[in-house]
Protein backbone atom coordinates (compact mmCIF):
# COMPACT_ATOMS: atom_id res chain seq x y z
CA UNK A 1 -77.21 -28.38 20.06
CA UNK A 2 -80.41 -28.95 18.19
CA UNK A 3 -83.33 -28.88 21.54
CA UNK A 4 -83.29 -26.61 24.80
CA UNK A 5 -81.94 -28.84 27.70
CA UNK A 6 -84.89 -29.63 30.28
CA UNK A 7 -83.15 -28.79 33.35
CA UNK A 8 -81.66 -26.03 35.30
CA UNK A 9 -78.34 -25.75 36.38
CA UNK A 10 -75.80 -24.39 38.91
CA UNK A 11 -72.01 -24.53 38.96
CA UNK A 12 -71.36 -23.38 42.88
CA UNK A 13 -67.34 -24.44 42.01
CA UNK A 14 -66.93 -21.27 39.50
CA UNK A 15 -67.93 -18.95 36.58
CA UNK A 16 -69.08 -20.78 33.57
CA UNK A 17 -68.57 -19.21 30.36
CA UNK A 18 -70.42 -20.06 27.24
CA UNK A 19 -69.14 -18.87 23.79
CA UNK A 20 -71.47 -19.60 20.82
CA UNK A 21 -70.30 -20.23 17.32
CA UNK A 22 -73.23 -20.52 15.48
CA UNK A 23 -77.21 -20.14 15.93
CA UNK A 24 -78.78 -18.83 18.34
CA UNK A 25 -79.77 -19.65 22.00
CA UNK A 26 -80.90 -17.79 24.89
CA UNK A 27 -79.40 -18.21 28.37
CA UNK A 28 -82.08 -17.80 31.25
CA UNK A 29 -80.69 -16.43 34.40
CA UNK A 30 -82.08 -16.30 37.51
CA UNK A 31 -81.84 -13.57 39.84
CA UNK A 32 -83.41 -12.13 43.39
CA UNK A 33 -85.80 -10.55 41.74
CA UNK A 34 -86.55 -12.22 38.42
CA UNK A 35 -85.17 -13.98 35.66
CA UNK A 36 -83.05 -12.44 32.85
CA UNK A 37 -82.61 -13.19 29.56
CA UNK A 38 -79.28 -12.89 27.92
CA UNK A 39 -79.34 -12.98 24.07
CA UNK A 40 -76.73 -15.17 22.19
CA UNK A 41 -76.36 -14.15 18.99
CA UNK A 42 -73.58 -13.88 16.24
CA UNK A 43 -70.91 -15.54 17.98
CA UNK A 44 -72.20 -13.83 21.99
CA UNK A 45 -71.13 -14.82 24.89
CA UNK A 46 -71.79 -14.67 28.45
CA UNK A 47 -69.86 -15.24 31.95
CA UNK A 48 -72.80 -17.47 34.30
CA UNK A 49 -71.71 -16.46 37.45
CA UNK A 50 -70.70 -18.96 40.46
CA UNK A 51 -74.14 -19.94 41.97
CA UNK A 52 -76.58 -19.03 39.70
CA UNK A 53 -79.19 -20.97 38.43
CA UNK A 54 -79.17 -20.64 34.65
CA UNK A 55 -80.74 -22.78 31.71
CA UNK A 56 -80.69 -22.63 28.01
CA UNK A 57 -83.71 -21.74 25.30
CA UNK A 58 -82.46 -22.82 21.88
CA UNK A 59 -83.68 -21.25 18.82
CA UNK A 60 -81.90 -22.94 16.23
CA UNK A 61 -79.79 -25.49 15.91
CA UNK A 62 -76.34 -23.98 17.59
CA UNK A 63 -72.61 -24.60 18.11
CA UNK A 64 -71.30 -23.48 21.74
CA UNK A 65 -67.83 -23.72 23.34
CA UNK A 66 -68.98 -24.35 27.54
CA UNK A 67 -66.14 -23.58 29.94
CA UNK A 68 -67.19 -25.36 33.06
CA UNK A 69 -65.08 -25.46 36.40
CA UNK A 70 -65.31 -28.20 39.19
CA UNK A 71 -67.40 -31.39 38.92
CA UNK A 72 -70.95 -31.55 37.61
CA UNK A 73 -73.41 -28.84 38.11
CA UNK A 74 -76.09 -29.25 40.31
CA UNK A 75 -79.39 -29.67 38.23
CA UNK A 76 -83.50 -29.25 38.82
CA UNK A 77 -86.44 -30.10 36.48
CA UNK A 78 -87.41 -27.03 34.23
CA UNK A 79 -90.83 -27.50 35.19
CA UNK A 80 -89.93 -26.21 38.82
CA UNK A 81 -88.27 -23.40 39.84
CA UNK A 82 -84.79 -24.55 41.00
CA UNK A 83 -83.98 -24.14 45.01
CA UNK A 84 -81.69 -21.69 46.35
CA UNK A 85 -78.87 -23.31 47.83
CA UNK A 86 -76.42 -21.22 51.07
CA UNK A 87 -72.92 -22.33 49.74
């Protein structure tokens, strides 16, 4: 992956786990409170958790196994924050 995806996303089916190889790309979660940041780095990785609205900041180009359950995720336009959804 060479740009930062310009959406949010939300898996409500599962966990989504994201594994990078190579690079370096944040992963933007968002929470009750705020949003936190979780650092990719070195071959990081990260469990999203089922329901969570997360996107991606990338730094460099990067390499990234993405272990998605379910169909596709449920997406919003980066320029607004996403909606909470009552699965």
């Amino acid at each position: 992956m060479t740009g930062s995806p310009g959406h949010w996303e939300m898996h409500p089916r599962g966990d989504e786990i994201l594994i990078l190889l190579s690079g370096s790309v944040d992963v933007i979660l968002e929470t009750t409170r705020s949003e936190q940041v979780v650092a990719l780095r070195k071959r990081g990785s990260c469990i999203v958790p089922s329901g969570v609205w997360h996107r991606q900041i990338v730094h460099e180009p990067s390499e990234m196994i993405v272990i998605t359950p379910g169909r596709a995720p449920s997406t919003a336009r980066c320029s607004s924050r996403p909606r909470r959804l009552r699965l």
